[in-house]
Protein backbone atom coordinates (compact mmCIF):
# COMPACT_ATOMS: atom_id res chain seq x y z
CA UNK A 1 43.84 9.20 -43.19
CA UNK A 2 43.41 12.92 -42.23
CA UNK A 3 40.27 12.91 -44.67
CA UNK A 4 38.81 9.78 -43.23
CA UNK A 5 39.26 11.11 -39.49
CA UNK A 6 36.77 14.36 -40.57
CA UNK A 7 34.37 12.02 -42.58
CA UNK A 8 34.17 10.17 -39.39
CA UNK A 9 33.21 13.02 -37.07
CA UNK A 10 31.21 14.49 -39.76
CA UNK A 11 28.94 11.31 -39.32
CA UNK A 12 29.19 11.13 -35.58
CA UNK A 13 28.30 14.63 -35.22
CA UNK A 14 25.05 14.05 -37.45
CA UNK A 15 24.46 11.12 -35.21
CA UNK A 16 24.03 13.13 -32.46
CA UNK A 17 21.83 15.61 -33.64
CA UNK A 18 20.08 13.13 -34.84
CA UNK A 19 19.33 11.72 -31.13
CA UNK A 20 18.90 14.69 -29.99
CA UNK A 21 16.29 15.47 -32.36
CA UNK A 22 14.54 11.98 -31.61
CA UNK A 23 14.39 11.71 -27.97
CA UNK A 24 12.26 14.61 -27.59
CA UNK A 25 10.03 13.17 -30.12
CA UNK A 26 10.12 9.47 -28.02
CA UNK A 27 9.14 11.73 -24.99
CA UNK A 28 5.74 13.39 -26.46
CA UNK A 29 4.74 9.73 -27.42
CA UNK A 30 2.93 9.66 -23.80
CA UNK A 31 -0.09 11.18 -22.24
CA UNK A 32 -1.59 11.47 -18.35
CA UNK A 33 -5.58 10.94 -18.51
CA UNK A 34 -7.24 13.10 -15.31
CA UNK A 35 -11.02 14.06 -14.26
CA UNK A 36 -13.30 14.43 -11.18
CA UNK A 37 -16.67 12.70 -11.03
CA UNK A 38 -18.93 14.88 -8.37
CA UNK A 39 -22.44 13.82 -7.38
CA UNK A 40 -24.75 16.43 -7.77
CA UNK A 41 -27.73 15.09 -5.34
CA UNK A 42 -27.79 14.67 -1.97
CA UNK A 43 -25.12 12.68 -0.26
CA UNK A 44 -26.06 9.78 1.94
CA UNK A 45 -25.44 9.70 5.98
CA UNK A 46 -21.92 9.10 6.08
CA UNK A 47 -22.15 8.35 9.51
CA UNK A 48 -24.81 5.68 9.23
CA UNK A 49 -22.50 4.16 6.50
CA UNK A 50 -19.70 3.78 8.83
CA UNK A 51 -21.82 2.24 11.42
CA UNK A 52 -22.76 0.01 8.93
CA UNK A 53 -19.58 -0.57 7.28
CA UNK A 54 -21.28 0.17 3.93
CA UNK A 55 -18.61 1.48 1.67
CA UNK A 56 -21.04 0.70 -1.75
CA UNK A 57 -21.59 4.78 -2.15
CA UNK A 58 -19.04 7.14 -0.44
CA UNK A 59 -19.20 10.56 -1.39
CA UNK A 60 -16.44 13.42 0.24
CA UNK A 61 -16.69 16.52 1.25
CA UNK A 62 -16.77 18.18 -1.92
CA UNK A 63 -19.47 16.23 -3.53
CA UNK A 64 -16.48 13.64 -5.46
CA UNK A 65 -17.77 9.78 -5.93
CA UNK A 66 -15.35 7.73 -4.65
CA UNK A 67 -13.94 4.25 -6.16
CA UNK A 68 -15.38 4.84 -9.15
CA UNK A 69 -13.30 2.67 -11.68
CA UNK A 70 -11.71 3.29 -15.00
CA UNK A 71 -9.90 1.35 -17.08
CA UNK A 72 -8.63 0.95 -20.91
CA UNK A 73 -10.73 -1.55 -22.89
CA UNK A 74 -9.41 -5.00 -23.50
CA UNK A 75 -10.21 -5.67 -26.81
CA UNK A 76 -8.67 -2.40 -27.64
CA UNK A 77 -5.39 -2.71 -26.20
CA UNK A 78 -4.14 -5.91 -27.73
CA UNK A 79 -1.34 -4.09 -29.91
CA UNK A 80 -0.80 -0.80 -26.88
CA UNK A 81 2.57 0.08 -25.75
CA UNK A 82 3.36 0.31 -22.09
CA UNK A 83 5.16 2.95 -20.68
CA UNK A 84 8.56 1.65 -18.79
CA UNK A 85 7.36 3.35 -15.82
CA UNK A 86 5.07 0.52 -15.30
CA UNK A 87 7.86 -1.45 -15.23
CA UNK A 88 8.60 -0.77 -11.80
CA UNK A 89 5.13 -2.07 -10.70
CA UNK A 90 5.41 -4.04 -7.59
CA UNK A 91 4.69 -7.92 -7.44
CA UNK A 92 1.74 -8.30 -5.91
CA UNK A 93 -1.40 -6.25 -4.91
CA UNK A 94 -2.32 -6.33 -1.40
CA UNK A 95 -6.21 -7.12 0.00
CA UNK A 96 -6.79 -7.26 4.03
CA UNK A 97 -9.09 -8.14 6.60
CA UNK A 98 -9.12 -5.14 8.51
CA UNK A 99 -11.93 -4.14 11.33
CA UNK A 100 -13.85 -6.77 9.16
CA UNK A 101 -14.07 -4.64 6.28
CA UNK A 102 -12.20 -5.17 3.39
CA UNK A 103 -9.11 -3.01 2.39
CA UNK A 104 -8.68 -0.73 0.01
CA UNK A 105 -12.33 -1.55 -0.72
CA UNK A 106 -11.71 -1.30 -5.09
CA UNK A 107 -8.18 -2.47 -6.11
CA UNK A 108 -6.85 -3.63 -9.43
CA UNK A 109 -3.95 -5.35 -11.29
CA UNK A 110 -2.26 -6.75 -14.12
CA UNK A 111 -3.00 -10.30 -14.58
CA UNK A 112 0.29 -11.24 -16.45
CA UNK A 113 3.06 -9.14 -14.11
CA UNK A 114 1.10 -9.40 -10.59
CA UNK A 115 -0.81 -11.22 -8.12
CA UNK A 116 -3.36 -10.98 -5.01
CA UNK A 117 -2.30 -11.98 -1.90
CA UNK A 118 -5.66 -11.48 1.05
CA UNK A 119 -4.32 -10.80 4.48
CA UNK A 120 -6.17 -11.66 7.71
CA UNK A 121 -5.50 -9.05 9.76
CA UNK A 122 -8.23 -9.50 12.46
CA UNK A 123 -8.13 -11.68 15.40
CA UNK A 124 -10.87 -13.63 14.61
CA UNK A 125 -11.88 -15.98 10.93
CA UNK A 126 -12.69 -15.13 7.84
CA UNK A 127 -13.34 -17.03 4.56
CA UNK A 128 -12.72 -15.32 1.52
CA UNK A 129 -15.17 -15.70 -1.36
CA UNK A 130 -14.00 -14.21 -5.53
CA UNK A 131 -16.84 -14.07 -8.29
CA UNK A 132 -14.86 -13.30 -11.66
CA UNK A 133 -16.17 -13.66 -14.77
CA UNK A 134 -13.38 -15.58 -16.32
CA UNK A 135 -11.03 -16.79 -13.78
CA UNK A 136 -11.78 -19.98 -11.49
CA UNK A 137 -11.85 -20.21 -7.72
CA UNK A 138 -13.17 -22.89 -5.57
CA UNK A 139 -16.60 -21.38 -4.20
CA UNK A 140 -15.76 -22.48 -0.54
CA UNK A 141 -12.06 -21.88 0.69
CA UNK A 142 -10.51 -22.54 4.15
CA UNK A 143 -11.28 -20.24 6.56
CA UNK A 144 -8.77 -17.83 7.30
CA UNK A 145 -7.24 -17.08 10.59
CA UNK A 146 -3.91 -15.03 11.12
CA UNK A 147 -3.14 -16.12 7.75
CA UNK A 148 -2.96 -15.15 4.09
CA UNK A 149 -3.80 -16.38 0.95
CA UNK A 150 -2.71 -15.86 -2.39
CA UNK A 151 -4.28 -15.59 -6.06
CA UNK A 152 -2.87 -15.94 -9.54
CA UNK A 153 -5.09 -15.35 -12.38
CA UNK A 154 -5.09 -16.86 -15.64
CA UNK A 155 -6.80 -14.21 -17.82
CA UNK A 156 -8.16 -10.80 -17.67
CA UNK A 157 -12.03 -9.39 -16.68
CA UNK A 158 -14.27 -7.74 -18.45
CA UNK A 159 -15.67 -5.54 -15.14
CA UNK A 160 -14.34 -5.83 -11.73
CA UNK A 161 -15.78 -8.57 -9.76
CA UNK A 162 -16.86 -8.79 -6.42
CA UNK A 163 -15.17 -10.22 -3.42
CA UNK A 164 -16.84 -11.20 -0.46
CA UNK A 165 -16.28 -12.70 3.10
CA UNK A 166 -18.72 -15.83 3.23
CA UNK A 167 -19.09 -15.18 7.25
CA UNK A 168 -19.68 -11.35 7.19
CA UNK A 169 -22.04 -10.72 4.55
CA UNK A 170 -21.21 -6.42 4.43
CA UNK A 171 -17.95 -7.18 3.86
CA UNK A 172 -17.25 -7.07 0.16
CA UNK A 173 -14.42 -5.35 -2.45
CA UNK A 174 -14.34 -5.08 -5.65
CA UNK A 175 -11.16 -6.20 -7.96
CA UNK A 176 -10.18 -5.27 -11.72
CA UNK A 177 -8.01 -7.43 -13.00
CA UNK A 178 -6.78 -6.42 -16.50
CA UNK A 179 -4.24 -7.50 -19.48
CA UNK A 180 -2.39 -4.20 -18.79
CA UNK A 181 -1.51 -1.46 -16.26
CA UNK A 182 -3.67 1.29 -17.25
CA UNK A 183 -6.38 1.45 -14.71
CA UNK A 184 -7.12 3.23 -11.66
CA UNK A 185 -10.57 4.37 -9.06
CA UNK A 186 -10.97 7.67 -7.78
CA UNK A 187 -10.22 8.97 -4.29
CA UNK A 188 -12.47 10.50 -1.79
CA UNK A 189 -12.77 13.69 -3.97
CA UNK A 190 -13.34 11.64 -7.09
CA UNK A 191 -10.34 12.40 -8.97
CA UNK A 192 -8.21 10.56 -10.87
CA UNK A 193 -5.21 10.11 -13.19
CA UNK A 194 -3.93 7.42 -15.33
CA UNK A 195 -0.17 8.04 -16.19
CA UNK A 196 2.09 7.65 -19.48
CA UNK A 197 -0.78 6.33 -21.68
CA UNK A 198 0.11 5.97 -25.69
CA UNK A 199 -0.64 8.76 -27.59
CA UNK A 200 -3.44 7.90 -30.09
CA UNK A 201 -7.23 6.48 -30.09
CA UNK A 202 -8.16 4.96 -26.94
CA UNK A 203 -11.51 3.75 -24.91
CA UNK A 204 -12.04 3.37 -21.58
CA UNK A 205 -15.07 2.18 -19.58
CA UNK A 206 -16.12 3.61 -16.62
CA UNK A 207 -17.86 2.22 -13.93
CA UNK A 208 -18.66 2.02 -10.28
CA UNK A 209 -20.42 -0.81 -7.61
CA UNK A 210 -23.79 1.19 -7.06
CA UNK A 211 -24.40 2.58 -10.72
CA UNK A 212 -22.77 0.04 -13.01
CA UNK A 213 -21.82 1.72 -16.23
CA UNK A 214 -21.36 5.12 -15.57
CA UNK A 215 -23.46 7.19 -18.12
CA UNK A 216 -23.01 10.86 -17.25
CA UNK A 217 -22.70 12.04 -20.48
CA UNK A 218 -25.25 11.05 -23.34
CA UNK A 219 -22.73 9.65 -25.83
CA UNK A 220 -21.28 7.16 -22.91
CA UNK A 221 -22.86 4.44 -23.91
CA UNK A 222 -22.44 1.64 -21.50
CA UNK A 223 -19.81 3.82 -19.64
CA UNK A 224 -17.89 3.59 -23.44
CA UNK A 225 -15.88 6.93 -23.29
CA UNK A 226 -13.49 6.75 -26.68
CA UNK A 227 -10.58 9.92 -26.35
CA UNK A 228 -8.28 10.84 -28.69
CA UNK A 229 -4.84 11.00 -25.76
CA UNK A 230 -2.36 13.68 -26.59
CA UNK A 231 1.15 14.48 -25.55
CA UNK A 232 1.27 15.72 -21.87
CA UNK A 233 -1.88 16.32 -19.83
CA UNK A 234 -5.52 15.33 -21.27
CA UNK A 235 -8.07 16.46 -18.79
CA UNK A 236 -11.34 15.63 -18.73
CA UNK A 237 -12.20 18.30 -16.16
CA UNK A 238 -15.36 18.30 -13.39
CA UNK A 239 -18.18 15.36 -14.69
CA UNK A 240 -21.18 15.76 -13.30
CA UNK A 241 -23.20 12.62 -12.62
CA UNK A 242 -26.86 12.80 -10.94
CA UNK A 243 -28.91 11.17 -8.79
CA UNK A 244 -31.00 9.37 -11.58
CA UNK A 245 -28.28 7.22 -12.54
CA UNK A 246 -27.73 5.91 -9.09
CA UNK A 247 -31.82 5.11 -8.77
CA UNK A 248 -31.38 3.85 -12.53
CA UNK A 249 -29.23 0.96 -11.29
């Protein structure tokens, strides 16, 4: 019995190690993707944008490009893990009516885990107005007034789409709506990061409202940008993207 007692906590003891060997091994399986795009011409009156509620080219302080989206590939993420951190994603993905501009103006979300819920939060109507590629909206929906409105979709986009507000023509967003959670749009000093991405081959596309695919390096075709992710930070540092691709659009 004595002998069987030690043969047991041999084995537990090697069962230990052994997870403590593996979970360190399970925790390197993930990788954070970062950058900053900066615009290296001259940056247009961001005044005069305001006035006009124009929010198709917004440039910071610095020179970043902001809402410029990126996002994993469809067609090659069919067999990706997902991190359990995504897990915690909420429900829905908030879009408002807000000084009659849209916000946030570029917004995204996973088709199978959330929805899109538009909230009116002027005093006066609005109609709301989705082009997506895939998905099917009726072209002319109620007009809404203190109200809100909410949008399932049935399968993912290849780009993000435009939305629009059918009485206030300048008011328009832009919505990804992808098989997965790994997407994102850069802030006002065109950074970004996409967290806990599998560790292997990926491609992402890159693009933005007022230069479509974004082609600042010669081998991004068609915004294509294919990066091999490692364990822990993968940074893609400062990209510089110039005027001609903004007049090339």
């Amino acid at each position: 019995m004595n002998g069987y007692k030690k043969q047991f906590t041999k084995y537990l003891s090697l069962f230990g190690l052994l997870l403590f060997l593996v979970q360190p091994l399970e925790a390197t399986e993930w990788g954070d993707l970062s950058g900053q795009f900066i615009y290296t011409g001259k940056p247009p009156d961001s005044q005069k944008l305001k006035r006009l509620k124009d929010q198709s080219f917004v440039i910071g302080e610095n020179g970043g490009i902001k809402n410029i989206c990126i996002f994993l590939r469809e067609e090659k993420s069919q067999n990706f893990k997902i991190h359990s951190s995504y897990d915690e994603l909420p429900k829905t993905v908030f879009l408002s009516h807000q000084n009659s501009t849209y916000e946030p103006h570029v917004s995204g979300l996973w088709y199978e885990r959330q929805q899109l819920i538009c909230i009116n939060k002027d005093p006066h109507a609005h109609r709301i107005h989705l082009f997506p590629f895939k998905n099917y909206f009726p072209d002319k929906l109620p007009k809404e007034i203190n109200n809100q409105r909410t949008f399932r979709f049935q399968t993912h986009e290849r780009l993000p789409f435009q939305i629009k507000c059918d009485m206030h023509p300048w008011e328009t967003a832009y919505l990804m709506v992808l098989a997965h959670p790994y997407f994102t749009s850069t802030d006002e000093t065109g950074a970004f990061t996409i967290k806990n991405l599998p560790v292997g081959d990926c491609e992402f596309r890159i693009w933005h409202e007022s230069i479509g695919y974004v082609e600042a390096k010669e081998e991004w075709k068609r915004g294509s940008i294919k990066i091999k992710i490692k364990p822990g930070k993968n940074d893609l540092g400062v990209i510089k993207v110039s005027p001609k691709l903004v007049e090339k659009k």
